[in-house]
ModelCIF file with pLDDT and N, C-alpha, C, O atoms, coordinates in Angstrom:
data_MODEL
#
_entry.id   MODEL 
#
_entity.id                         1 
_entity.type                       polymer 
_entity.pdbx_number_of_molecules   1 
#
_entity_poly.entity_id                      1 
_entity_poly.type                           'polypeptide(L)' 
_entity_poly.nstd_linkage                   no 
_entity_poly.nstd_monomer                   no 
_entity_poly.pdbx_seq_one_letter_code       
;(UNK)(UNK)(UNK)(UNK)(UNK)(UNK)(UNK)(UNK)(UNK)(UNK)(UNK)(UNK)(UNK)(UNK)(UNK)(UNK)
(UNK)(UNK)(UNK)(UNK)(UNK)(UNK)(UNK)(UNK)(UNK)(UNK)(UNK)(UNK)(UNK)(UNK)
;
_entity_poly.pdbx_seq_one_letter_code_can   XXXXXXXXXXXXXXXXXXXXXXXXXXXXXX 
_entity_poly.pdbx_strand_id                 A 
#
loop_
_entity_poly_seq.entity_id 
_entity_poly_seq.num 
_entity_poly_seq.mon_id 
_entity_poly_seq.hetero 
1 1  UNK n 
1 2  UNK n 
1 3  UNK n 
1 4  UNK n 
1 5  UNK n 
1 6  UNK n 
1 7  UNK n 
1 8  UNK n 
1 9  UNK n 
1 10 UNK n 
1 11 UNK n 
1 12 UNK n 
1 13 UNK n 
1 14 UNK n 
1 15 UNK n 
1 16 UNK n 
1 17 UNK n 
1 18 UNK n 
1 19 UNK n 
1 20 UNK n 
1 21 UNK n 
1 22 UNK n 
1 23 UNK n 
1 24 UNK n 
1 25 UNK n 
1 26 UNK n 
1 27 UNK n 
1 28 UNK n 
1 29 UNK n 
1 30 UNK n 
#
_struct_asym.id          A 
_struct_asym.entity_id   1 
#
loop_
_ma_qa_metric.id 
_ma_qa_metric.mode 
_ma_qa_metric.name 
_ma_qa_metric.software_group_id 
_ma_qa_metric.type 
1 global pLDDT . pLDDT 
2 local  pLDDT . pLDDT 
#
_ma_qa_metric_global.metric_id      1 
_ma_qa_metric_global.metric_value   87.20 
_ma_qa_metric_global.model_id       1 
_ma_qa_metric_global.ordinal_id     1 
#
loop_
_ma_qa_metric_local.label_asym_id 
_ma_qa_metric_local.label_comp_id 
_ma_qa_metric_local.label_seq_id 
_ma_qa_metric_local.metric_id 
_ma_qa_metric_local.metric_value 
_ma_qa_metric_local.model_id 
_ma_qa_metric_local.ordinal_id 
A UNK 1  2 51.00 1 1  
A UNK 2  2 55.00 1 2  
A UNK 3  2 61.00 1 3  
A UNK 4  2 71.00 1 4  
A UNK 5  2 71.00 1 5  
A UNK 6  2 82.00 1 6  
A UNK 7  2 82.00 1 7  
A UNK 8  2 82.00 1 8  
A UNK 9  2 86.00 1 9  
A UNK 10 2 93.00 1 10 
A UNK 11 2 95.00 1 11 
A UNK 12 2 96.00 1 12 
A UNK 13 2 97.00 1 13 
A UNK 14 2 97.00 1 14 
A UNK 15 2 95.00 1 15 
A UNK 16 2 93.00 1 16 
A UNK 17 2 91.00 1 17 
A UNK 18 2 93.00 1 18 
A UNK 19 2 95.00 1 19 
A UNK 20 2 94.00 1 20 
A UNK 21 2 93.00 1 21 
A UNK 22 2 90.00 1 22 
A UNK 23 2 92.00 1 23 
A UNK 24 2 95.00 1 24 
A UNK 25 2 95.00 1 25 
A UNK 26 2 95.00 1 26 
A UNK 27 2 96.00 1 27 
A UNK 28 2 94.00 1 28 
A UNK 29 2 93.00 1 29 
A UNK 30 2 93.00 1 30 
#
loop_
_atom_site.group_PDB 
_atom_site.id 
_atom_site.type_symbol 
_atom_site.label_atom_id 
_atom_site.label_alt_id 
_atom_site.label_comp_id 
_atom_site.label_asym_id 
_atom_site.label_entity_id 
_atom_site.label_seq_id 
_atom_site.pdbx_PDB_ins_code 
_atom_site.Cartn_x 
_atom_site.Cartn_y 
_atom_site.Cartn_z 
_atom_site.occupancy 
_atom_site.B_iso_or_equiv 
_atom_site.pdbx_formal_charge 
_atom_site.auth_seq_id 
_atom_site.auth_comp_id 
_atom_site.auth_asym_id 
_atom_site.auth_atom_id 
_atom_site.pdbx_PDB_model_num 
ATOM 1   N N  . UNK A 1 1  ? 1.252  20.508  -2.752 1.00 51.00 ? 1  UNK A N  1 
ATOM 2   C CA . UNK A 1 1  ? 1.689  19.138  -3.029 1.00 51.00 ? 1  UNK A CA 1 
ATOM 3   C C  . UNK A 1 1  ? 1.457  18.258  -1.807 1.00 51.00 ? 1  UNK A C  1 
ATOM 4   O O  . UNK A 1 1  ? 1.655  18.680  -0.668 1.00 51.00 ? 1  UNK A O  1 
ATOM 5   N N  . UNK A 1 2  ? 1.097  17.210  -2.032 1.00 55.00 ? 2  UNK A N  1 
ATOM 6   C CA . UNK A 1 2  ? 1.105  16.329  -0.970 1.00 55.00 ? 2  UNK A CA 1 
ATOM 7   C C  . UNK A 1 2  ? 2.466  15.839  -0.524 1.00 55.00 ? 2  UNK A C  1 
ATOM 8   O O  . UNK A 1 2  ? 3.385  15.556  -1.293 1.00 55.00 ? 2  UNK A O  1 
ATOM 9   N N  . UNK A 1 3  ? 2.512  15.746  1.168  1.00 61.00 ? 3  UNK A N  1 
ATOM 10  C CA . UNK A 1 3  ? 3.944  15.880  1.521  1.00 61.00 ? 3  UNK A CA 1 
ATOM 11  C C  . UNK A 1 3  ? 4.109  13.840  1.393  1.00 61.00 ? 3  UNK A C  1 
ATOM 12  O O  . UNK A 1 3  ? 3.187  13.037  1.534  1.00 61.00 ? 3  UNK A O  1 
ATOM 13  N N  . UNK A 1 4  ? 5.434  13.559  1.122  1.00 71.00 ? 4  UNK A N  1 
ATOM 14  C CA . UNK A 1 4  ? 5.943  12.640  0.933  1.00 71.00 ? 4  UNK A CA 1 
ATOM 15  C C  . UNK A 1 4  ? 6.231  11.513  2.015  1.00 71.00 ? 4  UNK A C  1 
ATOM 16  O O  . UNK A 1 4  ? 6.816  11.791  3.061  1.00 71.00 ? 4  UNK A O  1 
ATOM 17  N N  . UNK A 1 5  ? 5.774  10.171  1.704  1.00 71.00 ? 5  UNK A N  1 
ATOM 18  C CA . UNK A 1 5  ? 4.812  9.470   2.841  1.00 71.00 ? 5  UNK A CA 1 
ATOM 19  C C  . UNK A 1 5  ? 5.496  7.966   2.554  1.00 71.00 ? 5  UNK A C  1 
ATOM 20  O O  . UNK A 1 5  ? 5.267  7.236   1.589  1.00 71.00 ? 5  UNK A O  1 
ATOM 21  N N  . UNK A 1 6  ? 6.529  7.686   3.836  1.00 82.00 ? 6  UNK A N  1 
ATOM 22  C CA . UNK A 1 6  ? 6.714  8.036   4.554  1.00 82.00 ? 6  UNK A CA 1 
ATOM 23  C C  . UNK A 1 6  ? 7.763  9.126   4.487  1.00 82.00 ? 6  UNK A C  1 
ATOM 24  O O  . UNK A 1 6  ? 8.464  9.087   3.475  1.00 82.00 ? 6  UNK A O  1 
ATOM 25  N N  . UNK A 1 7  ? 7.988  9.992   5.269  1.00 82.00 ? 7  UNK A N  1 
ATOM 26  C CA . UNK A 1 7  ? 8.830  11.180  5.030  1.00 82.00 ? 7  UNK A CA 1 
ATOM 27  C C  . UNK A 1 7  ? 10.472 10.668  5.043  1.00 82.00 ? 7  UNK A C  1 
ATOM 28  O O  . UNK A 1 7  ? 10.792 9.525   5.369  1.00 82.00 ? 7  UNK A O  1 
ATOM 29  N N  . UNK A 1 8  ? 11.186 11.441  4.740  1.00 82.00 ? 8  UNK A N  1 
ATOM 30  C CA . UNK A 1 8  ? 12.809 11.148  4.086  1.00 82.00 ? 8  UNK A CA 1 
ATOM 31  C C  . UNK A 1 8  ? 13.131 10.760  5.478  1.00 82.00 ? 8  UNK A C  1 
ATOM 32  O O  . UNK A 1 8  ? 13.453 9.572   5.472  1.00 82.00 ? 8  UNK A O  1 
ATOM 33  N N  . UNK A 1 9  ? 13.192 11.391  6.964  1.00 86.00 ? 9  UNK A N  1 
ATOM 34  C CA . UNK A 1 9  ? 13.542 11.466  8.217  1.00 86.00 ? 9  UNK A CA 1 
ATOM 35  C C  . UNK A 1 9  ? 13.109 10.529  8.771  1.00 86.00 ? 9  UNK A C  1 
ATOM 36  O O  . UNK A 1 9  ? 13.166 10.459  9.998  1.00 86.00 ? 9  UNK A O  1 
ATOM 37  N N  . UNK A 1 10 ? 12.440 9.348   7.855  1.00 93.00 ? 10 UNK A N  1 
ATOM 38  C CA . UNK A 1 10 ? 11.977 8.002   9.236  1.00 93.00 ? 10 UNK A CA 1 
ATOM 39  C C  . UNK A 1 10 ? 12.752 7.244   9.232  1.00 93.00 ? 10 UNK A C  1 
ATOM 40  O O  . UNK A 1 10 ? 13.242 6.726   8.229  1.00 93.00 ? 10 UNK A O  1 
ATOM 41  N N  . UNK A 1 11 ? 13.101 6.959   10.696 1.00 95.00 ? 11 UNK A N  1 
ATOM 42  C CA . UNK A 1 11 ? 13.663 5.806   11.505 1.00 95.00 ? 11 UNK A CA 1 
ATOM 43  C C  . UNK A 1 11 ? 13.619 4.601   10.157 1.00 95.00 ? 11 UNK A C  1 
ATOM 44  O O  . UNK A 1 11 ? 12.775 4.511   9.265  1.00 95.00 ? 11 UNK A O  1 
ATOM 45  N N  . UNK A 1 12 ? 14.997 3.652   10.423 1.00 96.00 ? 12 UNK A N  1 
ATOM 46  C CA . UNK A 1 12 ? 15.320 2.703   10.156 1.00 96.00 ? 12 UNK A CA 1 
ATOM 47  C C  . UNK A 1 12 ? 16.271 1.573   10.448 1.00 96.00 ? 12 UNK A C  1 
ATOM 48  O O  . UNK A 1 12 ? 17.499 1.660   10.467 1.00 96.00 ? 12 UNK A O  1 
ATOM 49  N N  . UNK A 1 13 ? 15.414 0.309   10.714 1.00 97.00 ? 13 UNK A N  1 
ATOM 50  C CA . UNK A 1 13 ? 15.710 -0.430  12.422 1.00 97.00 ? 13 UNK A CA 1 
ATOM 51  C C  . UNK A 1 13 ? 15.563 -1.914  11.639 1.00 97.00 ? 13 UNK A C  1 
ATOM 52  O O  . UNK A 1 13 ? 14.452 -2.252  11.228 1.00 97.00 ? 13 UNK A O  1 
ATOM 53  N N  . UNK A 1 14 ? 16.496 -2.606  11.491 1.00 97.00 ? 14 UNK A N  1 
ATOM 54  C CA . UNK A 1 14 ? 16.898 -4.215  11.521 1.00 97.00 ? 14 UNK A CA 1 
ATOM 55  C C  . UNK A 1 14 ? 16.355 -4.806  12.333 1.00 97.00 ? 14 UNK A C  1 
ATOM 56  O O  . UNK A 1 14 ? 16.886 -4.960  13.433 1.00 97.00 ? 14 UNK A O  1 
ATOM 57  N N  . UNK A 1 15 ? 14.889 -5.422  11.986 1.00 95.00 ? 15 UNK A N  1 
ATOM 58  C CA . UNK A 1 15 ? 14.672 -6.579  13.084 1.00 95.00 ? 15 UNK A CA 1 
ATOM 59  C C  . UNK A 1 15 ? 15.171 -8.015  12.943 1.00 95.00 ? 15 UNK A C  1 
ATOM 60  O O  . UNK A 1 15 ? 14.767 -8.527  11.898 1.00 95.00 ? 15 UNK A O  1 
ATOM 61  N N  . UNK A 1 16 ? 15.822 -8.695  13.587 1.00 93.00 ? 16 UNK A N  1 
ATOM 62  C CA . UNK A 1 16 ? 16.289 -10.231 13.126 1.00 93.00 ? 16 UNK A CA 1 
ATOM 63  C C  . UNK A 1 16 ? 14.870 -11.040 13.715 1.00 93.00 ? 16 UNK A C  1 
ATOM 64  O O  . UNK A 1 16 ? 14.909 -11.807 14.677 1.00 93.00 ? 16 UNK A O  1 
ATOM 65  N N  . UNK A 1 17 ? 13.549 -10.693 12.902 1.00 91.00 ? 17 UNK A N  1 
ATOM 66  C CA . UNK A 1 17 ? 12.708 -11.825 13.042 1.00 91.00 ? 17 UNK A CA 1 
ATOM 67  C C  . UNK A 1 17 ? 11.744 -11.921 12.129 1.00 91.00 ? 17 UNK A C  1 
ATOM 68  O O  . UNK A 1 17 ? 11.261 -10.793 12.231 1.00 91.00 ? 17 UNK A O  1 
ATOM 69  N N  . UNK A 1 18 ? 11.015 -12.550 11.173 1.00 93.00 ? 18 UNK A N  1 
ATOM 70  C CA . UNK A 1 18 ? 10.032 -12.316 10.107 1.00 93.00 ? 18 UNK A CA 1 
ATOM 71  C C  . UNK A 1 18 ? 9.216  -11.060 10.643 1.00 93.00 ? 18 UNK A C  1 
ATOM 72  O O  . UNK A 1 18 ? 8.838  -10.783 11.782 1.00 93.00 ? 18 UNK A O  1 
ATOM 73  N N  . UNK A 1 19 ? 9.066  -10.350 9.346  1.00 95.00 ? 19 UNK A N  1 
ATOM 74  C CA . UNK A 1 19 ? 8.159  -9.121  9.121  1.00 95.00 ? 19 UNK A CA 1 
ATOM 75  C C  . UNK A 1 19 ? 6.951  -9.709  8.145  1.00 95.00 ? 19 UNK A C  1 
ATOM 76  O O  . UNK A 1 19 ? 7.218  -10.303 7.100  1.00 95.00 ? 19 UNK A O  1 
ATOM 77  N N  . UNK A 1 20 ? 5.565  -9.473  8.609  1.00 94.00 ? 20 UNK A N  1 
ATOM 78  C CA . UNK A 1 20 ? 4.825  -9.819  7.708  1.00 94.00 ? 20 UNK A CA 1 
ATOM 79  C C  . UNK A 1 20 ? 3.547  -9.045  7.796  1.00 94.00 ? 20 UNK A C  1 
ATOM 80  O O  . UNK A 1 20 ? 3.189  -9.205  8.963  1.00 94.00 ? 20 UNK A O  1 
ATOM 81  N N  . UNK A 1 21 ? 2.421  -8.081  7.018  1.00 93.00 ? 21 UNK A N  1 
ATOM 82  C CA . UNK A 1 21 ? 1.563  -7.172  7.194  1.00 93.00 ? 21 UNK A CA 1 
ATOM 83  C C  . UNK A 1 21 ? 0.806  -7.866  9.125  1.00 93.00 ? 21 UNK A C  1 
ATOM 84  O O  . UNK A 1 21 ? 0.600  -8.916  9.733  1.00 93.00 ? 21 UNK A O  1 
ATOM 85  N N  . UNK A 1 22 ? 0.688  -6.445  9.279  1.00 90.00 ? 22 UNK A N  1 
ATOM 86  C CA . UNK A 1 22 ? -0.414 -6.732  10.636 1.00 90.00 ? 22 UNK A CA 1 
ATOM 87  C C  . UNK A 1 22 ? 0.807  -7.386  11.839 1.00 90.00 ? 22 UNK A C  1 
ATOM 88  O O  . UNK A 1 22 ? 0.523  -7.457  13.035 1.00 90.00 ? 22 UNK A O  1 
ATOM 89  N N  . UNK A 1 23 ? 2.030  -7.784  11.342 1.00 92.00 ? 23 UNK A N  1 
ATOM 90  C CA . UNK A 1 23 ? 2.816  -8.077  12.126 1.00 92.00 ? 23 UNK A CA 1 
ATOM 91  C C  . UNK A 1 23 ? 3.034  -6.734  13.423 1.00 92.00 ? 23 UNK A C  1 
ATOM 92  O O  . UNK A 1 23 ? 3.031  -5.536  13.141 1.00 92.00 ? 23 UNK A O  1 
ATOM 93  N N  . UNK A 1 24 ? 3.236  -7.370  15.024 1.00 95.00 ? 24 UNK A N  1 
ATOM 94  C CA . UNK A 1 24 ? 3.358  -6.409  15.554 1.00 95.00 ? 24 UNK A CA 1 
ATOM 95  C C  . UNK A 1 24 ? 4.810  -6.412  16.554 1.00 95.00 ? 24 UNK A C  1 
ATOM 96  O O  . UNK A 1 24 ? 4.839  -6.394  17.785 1.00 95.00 ? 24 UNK A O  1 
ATOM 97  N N  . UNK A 1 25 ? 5.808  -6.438  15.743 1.00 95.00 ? 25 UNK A N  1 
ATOM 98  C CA . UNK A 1 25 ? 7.369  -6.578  16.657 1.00 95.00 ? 25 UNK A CA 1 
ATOM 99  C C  . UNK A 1 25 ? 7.574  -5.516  17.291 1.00 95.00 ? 25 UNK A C  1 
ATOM 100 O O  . UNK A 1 25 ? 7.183  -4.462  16.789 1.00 95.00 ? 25 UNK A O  1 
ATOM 101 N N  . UNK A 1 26 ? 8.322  -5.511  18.717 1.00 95.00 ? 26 UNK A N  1 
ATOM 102 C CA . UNK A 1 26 ? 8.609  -5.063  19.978 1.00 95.00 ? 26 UNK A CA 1 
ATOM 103 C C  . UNK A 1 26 ? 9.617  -4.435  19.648 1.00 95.00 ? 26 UNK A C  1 
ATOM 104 O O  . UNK A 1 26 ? 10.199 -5.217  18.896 1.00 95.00 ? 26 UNK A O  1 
ATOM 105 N N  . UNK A 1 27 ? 10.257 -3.452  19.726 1.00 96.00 ? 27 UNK A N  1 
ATOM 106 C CA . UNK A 1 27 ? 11.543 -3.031  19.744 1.00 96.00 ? 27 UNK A CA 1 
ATOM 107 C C  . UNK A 1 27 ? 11.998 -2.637  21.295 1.00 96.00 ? 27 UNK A C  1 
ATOM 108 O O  . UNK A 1 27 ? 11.575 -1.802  22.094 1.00 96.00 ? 27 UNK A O  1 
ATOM 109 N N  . UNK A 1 28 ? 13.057 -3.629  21.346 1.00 94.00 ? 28 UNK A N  1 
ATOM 110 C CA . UNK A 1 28 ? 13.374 -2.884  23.221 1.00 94.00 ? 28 UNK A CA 1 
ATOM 111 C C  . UNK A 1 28 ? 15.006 -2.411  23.192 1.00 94.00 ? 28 UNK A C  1 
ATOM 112 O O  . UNK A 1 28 ? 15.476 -1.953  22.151 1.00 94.00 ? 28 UNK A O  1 
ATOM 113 N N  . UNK A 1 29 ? 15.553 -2.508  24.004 1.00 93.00 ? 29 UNK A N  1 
ATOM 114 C CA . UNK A 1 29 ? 16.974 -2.247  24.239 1.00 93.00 ? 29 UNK A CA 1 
ATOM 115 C C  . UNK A 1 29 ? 17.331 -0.752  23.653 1.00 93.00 ? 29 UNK A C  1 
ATOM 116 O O  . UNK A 1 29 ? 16.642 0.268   23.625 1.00 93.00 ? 29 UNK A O  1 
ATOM 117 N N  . UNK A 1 30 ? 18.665 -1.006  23.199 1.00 93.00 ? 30 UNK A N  1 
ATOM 118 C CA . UNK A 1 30 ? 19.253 0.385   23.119 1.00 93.00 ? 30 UNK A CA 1 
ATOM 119 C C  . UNK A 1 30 ? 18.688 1.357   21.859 1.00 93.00 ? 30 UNK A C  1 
ATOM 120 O O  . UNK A 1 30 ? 19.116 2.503   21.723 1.00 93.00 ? 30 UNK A O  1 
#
């Protein structure tokens, strides 16, 4: 079977700034 994409275990992170394809936001701090 093909494994499941993105997998159950990925990271998930609130950015407070527009998301839009090809977009490339910084994640810094904690």
């Amino acid at each position: 079977a093909t494994p499941a994409w993105p997998p159950a275990s990925t990271p998930r992170l609130f950015m407070d700034s527009p998301l839009a394809p090809m977009a490339t936001p910084v994640v810094e701090g904690a």
